[in-house]
Protein backbone atom coordinates (compact mmCIF):
# COMPACT_ATOMS: atom_id res chain seq x y z
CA UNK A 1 0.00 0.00 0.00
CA UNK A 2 2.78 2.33 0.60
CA UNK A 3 4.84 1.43 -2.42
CA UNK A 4 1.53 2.60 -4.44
CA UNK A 5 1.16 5.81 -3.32
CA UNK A 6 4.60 6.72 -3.62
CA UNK A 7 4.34 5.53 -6.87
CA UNK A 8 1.30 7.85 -7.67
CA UNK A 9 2.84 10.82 -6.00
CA UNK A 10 5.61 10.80 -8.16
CA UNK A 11 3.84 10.28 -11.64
CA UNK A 12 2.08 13.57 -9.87
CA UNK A 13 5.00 15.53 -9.55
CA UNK A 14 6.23 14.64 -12.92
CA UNK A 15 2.84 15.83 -14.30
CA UNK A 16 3.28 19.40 -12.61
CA UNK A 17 7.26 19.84 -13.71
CA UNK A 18 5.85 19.72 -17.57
CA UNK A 19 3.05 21.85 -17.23
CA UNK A 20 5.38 24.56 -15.35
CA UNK A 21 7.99 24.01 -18.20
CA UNK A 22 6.34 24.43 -20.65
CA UNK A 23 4.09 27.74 -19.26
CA UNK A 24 8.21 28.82 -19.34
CA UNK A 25 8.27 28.63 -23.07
CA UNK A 26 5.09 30.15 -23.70
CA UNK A 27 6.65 33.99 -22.62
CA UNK A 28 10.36 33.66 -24.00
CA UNK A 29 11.17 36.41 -26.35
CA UNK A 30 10.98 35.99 -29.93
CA UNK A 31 12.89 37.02 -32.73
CA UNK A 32 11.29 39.56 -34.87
CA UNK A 33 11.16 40.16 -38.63
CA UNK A 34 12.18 44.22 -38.32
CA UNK A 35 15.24 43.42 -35.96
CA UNK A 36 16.53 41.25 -38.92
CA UNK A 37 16.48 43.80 -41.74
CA UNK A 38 18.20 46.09 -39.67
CA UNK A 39 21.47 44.16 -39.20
CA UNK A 40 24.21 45.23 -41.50
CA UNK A 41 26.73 43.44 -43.60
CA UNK A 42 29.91 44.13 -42.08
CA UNK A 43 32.75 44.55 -43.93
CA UNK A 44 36.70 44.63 -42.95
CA UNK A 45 38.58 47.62 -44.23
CA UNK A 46 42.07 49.36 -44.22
CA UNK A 47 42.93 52.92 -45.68
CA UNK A 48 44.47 54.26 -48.53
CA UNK A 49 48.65 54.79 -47.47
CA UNK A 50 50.63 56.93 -49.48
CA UNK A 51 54.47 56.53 -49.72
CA UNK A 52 57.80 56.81 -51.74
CA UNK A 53 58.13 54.02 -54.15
CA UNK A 54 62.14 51.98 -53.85
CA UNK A 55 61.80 48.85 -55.46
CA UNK A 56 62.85 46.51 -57.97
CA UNK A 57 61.10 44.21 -60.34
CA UNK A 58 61.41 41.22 -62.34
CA UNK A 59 61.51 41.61 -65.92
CA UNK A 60 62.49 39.23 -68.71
CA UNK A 61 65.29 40.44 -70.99
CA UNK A 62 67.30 38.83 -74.18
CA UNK A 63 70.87 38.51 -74.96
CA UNK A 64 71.98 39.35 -78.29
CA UNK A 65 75.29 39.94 -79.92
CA UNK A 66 77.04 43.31 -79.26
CA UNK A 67 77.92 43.34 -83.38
CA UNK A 68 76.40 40.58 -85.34
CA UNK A 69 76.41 40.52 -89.03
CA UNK A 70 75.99 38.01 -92.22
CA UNK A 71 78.96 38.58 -95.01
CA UNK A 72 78.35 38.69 -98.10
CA UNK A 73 80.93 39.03 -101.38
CA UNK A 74 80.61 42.53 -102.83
CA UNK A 75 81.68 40.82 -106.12
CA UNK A 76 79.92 38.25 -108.37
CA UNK A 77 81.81 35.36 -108.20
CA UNK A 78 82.57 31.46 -106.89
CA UNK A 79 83.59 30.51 -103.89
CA UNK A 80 87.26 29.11 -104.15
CA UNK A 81 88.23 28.60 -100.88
CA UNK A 82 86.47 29.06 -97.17
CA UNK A 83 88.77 28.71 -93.89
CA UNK A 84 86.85 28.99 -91.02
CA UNK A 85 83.59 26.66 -90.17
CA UNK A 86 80.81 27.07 -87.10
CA UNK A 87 82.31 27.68 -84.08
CA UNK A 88 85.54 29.21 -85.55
CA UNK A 89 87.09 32.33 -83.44
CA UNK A 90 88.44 35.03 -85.78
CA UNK A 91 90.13 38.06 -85.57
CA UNK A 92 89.54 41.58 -87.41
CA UNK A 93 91.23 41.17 -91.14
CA UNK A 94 91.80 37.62 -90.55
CA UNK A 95 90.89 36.09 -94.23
CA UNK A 96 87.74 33.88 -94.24
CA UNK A 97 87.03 33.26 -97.39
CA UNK A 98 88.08 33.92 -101.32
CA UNK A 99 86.28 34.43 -104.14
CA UNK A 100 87.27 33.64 -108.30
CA UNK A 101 86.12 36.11 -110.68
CA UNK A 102 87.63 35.25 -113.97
CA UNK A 103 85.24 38.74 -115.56
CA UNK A 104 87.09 40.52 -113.27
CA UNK A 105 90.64 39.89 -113.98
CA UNK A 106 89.86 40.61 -117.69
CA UNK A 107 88.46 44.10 -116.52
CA UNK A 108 91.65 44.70 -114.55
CA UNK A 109 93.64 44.00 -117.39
CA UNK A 110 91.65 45.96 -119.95
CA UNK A 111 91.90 48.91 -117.23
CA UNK A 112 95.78 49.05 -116.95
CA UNK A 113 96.22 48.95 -120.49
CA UNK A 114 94.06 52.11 -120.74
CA UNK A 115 96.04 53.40 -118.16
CA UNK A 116 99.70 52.29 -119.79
CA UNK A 117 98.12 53.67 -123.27
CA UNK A 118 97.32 56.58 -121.85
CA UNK A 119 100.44 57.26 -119.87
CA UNK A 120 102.27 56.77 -122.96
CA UNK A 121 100.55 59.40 -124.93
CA UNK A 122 101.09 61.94 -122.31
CA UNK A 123 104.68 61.49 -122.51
CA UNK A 124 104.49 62.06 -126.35
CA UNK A 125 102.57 64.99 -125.94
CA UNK A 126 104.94 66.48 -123.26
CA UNK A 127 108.00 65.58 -125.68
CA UNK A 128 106.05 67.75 -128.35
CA UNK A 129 105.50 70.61 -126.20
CA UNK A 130 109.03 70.60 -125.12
CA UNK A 131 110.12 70.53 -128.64
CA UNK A 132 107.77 73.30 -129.89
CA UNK A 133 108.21 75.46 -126.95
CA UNK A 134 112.39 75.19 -127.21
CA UNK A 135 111.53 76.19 -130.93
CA UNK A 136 109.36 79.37 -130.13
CA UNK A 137 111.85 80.52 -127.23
CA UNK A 138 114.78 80.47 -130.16
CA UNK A 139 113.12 81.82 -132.63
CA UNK A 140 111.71 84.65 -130.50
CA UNK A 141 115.28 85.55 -129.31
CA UNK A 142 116.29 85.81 -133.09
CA UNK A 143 113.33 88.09 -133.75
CA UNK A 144 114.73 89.98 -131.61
CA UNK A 145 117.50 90.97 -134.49
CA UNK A 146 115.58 92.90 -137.37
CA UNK A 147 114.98 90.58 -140.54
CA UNK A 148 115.95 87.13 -139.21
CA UNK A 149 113.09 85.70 -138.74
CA UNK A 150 109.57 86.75 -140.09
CA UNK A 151 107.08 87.56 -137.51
CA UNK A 152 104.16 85.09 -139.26
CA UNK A 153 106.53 82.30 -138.34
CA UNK A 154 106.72 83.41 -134.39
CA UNK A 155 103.15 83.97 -134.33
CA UNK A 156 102.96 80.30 -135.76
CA UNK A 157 105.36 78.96 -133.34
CA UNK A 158 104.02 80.33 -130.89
CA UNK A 159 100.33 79.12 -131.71
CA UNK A 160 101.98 75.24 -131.77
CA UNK A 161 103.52 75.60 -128.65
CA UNK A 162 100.43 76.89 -126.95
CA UNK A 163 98.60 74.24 -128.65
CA UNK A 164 100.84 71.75 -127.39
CA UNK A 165 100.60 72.89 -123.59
CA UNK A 166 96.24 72.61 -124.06
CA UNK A 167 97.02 68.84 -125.43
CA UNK A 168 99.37 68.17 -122.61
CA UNK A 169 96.81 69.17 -119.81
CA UNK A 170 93.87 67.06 -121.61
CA UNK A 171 96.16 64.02 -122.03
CA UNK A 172 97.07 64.48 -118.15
CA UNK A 173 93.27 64.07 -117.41
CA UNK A 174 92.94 61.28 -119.83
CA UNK A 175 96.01 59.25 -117.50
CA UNK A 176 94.56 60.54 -113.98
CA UNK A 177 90.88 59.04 -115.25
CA UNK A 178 92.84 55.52 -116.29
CA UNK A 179 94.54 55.65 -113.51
CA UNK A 180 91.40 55.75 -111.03
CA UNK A 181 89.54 53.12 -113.17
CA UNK A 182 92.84 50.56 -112.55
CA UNK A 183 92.38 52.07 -108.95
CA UNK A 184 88.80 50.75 -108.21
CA UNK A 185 89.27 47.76 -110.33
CA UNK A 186 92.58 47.06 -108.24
CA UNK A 187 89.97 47.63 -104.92
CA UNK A 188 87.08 45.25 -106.39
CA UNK A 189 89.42 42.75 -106.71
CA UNK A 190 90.55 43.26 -102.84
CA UNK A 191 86.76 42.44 -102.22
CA UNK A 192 87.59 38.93 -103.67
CA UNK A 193 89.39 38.38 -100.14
CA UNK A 194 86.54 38.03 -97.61
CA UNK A 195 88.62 39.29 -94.10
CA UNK A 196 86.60 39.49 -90.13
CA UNK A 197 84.86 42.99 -89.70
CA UNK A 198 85.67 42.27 -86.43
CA UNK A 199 86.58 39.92 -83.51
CA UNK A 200 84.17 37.15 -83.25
CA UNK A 201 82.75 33.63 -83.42
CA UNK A 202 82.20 32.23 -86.90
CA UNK A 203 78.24 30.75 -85.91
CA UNK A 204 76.85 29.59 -89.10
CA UNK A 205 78.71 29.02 -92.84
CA UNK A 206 76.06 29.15 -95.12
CA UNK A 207 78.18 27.87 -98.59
CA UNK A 208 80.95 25.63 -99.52
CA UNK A 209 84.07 25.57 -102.47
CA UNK A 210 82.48 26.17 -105.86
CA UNK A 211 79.23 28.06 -104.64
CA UNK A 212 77.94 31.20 -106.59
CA UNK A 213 77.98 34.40 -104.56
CA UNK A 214 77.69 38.16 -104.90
CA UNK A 215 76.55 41.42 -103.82
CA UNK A 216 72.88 42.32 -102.93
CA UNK A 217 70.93 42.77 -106.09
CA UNK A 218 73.06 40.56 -108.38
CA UNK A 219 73.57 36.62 -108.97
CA UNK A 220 74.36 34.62 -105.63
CA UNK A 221 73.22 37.49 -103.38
CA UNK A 222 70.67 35.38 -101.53
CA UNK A 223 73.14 33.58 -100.01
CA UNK A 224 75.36 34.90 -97.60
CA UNK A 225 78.92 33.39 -96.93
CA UNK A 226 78.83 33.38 -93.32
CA UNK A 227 77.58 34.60 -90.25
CA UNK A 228 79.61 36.22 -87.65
CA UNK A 229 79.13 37.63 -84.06
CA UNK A 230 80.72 39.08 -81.14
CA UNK A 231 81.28 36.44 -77.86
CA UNK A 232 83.05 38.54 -75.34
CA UNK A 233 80.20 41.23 -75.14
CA UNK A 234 76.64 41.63 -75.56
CA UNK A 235 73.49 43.18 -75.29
CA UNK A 236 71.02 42.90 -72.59
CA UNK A 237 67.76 44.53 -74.39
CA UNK A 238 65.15 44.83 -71.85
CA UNK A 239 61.44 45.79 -72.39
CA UNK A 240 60.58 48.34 -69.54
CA UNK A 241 56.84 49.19 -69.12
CA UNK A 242 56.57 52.77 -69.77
CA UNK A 243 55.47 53.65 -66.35
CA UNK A 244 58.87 51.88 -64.86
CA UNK A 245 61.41 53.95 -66.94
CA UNK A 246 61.80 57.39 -65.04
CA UNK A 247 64.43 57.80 -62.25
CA UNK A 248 66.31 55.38 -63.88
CA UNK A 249 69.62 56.77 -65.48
CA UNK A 250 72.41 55.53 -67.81
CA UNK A 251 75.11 54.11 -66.04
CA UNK A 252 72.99 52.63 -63.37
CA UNK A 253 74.23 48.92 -62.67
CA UNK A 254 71.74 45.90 -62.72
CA UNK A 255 71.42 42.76 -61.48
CA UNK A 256 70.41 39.85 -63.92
CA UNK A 257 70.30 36.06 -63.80
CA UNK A 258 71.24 33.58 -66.85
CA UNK A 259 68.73 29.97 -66.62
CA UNK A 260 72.11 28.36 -67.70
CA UNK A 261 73.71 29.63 -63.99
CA UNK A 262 71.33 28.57 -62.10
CA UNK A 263 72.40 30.45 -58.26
CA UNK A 264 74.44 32.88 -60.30
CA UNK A 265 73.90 36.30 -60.58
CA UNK A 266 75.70 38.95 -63.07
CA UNK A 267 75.83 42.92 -62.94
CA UNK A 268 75.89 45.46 -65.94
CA UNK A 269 75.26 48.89 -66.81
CA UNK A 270 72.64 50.81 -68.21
CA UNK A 271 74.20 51.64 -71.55
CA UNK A 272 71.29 52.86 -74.46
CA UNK A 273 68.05 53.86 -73.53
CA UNK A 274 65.58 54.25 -76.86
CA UNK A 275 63.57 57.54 -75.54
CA UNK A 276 60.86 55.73 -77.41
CA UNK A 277 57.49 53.86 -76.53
CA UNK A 278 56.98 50.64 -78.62
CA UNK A 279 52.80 51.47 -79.18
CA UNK A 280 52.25 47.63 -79.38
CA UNK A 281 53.33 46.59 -76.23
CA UNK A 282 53.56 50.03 -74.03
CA UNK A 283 57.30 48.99 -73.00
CA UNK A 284 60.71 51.10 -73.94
CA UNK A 285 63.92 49.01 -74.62
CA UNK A 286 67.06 49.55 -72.72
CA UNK A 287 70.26 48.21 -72.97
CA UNK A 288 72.50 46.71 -70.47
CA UNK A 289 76.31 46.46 -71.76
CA UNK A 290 77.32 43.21 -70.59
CA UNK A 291 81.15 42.47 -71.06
CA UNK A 292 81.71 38.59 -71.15
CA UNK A 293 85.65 38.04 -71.16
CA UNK A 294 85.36 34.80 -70.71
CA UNK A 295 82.98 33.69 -73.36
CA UNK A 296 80.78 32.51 -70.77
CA UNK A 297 77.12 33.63 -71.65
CA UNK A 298 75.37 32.49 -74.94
CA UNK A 299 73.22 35.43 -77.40
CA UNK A 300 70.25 34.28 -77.85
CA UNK A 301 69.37 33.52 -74.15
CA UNK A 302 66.24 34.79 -72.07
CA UNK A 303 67.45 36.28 -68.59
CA UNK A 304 66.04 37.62 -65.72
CA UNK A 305 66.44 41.35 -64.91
CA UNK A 306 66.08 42.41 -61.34
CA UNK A 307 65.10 46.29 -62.88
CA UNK A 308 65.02 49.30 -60.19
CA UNK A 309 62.08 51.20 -59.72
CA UNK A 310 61.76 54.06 -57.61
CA UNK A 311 59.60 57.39 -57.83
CA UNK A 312 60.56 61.20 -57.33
CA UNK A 313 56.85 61.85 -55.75
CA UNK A 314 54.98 59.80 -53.50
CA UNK A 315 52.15 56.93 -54.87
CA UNK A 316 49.07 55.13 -53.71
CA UNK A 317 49.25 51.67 -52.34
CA UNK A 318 46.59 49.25 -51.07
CA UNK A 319 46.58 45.52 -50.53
CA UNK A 320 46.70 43.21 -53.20
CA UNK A 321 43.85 41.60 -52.33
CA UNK A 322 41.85 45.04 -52.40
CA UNK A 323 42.31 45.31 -56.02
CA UNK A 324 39.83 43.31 -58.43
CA UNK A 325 38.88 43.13 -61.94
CA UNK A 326 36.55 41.91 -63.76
CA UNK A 327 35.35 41.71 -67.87
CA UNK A 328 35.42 45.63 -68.07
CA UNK A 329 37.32 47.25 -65.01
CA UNK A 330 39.75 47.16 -62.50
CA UNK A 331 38.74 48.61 -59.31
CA UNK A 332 38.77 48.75 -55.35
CA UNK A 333 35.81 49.23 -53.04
CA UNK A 334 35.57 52.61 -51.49
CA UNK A 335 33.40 52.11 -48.37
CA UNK A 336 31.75 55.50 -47.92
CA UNK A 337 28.84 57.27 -45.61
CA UNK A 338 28.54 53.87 -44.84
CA UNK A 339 28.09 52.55 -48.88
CA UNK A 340 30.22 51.06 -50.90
CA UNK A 341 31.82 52.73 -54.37
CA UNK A 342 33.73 50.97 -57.20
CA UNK A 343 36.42 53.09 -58.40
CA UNK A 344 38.60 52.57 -61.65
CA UNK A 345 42.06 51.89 -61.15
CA UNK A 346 45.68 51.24 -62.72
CA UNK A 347 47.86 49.26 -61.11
CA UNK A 348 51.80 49.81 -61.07
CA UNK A 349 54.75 48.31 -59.18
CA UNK A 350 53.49 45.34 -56.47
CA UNK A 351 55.82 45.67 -53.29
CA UNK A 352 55.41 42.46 -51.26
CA UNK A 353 51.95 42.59 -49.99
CA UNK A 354 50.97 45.67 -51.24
CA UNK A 355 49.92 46.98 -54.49
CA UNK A 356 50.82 50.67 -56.06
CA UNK A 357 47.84 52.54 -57.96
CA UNK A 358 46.11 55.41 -59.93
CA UNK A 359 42.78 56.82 -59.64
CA UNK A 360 40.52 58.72 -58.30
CA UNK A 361 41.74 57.59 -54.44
CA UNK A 362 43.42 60.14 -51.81
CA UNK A 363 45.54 59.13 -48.99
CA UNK A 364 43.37 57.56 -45.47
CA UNK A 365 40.30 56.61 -47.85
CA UNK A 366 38.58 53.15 -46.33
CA UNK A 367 38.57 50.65 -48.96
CA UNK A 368 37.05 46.89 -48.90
CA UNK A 369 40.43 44.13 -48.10
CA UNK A 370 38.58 42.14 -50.45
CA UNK A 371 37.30 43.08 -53.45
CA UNK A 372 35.11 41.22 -55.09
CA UNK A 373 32.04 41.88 -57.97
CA UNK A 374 29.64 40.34 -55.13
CA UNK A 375 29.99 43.46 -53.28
CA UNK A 376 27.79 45.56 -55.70
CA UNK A 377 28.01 49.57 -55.39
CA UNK A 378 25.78 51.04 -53.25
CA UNK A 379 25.78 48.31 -50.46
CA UNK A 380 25.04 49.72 -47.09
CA UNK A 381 27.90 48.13 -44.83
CA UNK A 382 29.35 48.52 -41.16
CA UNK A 383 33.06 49.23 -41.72
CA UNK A 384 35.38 47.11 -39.69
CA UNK A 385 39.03 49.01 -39.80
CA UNK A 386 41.60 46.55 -39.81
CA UNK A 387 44.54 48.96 -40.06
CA UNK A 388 47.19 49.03 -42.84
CA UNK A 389 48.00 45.65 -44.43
């Protein structure tokens, strides 16, 4: 009997605990649909810093011969014997190749007997003159006695001599003109000797013995002989964006890399800058003079130019990651009066972290960390400053 109602009384209290719970429930506070809407997106931000810009910047660059140049013969001709192959190392004047002109030799010949036939008739005329001017002198001196000689034959003497002297000076022209045509015959056939414009490698030989070859416009003149270019000093011809050039003078040393040193890292100076804007690409090319004394580096290789960069005038810079683009723009997020703004941007040099840019932006503005085309303009947000990244 007492087991029962202990049994009932606590089935009773159970009863009463759920009733009182759930009475609880009934008046707890609920959530409302106008305290929803009024929560914000928030939205972490940083400002706008404006510094000096000291920095440098990767750039790829190509090594090219200092002097490079194919050689051709400046006469028409066949080869008759070549001396150097690929990978020969020449000196200036040293002979490379020799050409046989057979048309030429005849021309030389024909030339110096112009010149020997015109020589000779110089002489005779000078041996004339000589002759006719000894007979004027004598005859004037005996004119000079009344009746010995008659002064018709003076006058004629004197006509033959003068006559003489005016054949004498055209027949000294006549020799000076053969003797320049044997002249630049005698130097045409020097171009039959093909010599080194200059110290070099010998990189590609383009004919053999026997092959026709000549100057540009006549028989053989697609063909060059060989090709020649400089191995102990180059070129270093860099492509510098346009907005990466200023502050950067001649003379300045740089810093490049060569993929064939890998660890290794080589210095030259600023030696030719074009002044000029290629329109295609928006980049001006500069030269580095690289001396090689060794031989070490190879033309045609891409490097790696470690170019400096520095400004005169302070710049913008945000985060990288406050920068976005999309099909049309690139932009940041302006957070403003508590809405967002897109504005335009450029972007320059990026310095670690951090991002340089142009636009419509002053130094402190609060812009987005993020960017991103989710965040449309206009968005009311709750700025949460983060501080400078």
């Amino acid at each position: 009997m007492k087991s029962a109602t202990l049994k009932a009384f606590s089935i009773l209290a159970a009863i009463c605990l759920g009733l009182i719970s759930c009475g609880g429930n009934s008046h707890a506070p609920q959530p409302t649909a106008s305290a929803s809407a009024s929560s914000l997106l928030q939205v972490d931000v940083t400002v706008v810093q404006s510094k000096r810009l000291k920095a440098t910047i990767s750039l790829p660059a190509e090594l090219v011969p200092y002097e490079a140049v194919d050689l051709y013969a400046r006469e028409t001709g066949f080869v008759r014997s070549i001396r150097v192959d690929r990978g020969s190392t020449v000196r200036q004047g040293e002979l490379i190749a020799e050409i046989e002109a057979p048309e030429l030799v005849a021309q030389r010949a024909q030339a110096d007997a112009a010149y020997q036939s015109a020589e000779s008739q110089l002489v005779a005329g000078q041996a004339k003159l000589a002759a006719d001017q000894a007979t004027y002198e004598h005859m004037d001196a005996a004119a000079k006695t009344p009746g010995v000689v008659a002064p018709n034959d003076l006058e004629i003497a004197q006509k033959a001599a003068e006559s003489d002297r005016a054949n004498v000076d055209a027949l000294r022209k006549t020799a000076d003109a053969a003797q320049e045509g044997l002249r630049a015959i005698t130097q045409l056939e020097s171009y039959l000797r093909i010599t080194a414009p200059f110290d070099g490698q010998i990189t590609t030989r383009y004919v053999h013995p026997g092959a026709l070859v000549g100057p540009a416009g006549g028989a053989g003149a697609s063909m060059p002989i060989v090709h020649i270019e400089t191995v102990t000093r180059h070129r270093l011809v860099v492509p510098v964006p346009e907005n990466d050039v200023a502050g950067v003078p001649e003379g300045t040393p740089v810093a490049f890399s060569d993929p064939s040193f890998p660890g290794r890292t080589f210095s030259a100076p600023i030696a030719r800058i074009s002044h000029g804007v290629d329109v295609k690409t928006r980049t001006m090319p500069v030269e580095l003079d690289v001396l090689d004394p060794k031989a070490e580096l190879v033309p045609g290789t891409y490097c790696s130019v470690q170019w400096p960069v520095s400004r005169n005038y302070d710049t913008l810079f945000v985060p990288a990651s406050a920068v976005g683009s999309d099909l049309e723009r690139t932009f940041v997020i302006r957070v403003r009066a508590g809405k967002t703004e897109w504005v335009d941007v450029k972007t320059g040099v990026r310095v670690e972290n951090s991002v340089e840019i142009f636009g419509e932006l002053k130094e402190g503005d609060q812009i987005a960390i993020r960017a991103t085309d989710q965040l449309r303009p206009g968005t009311p947000v709750t700025p949460r400053t983060m501080g400078p990244q």
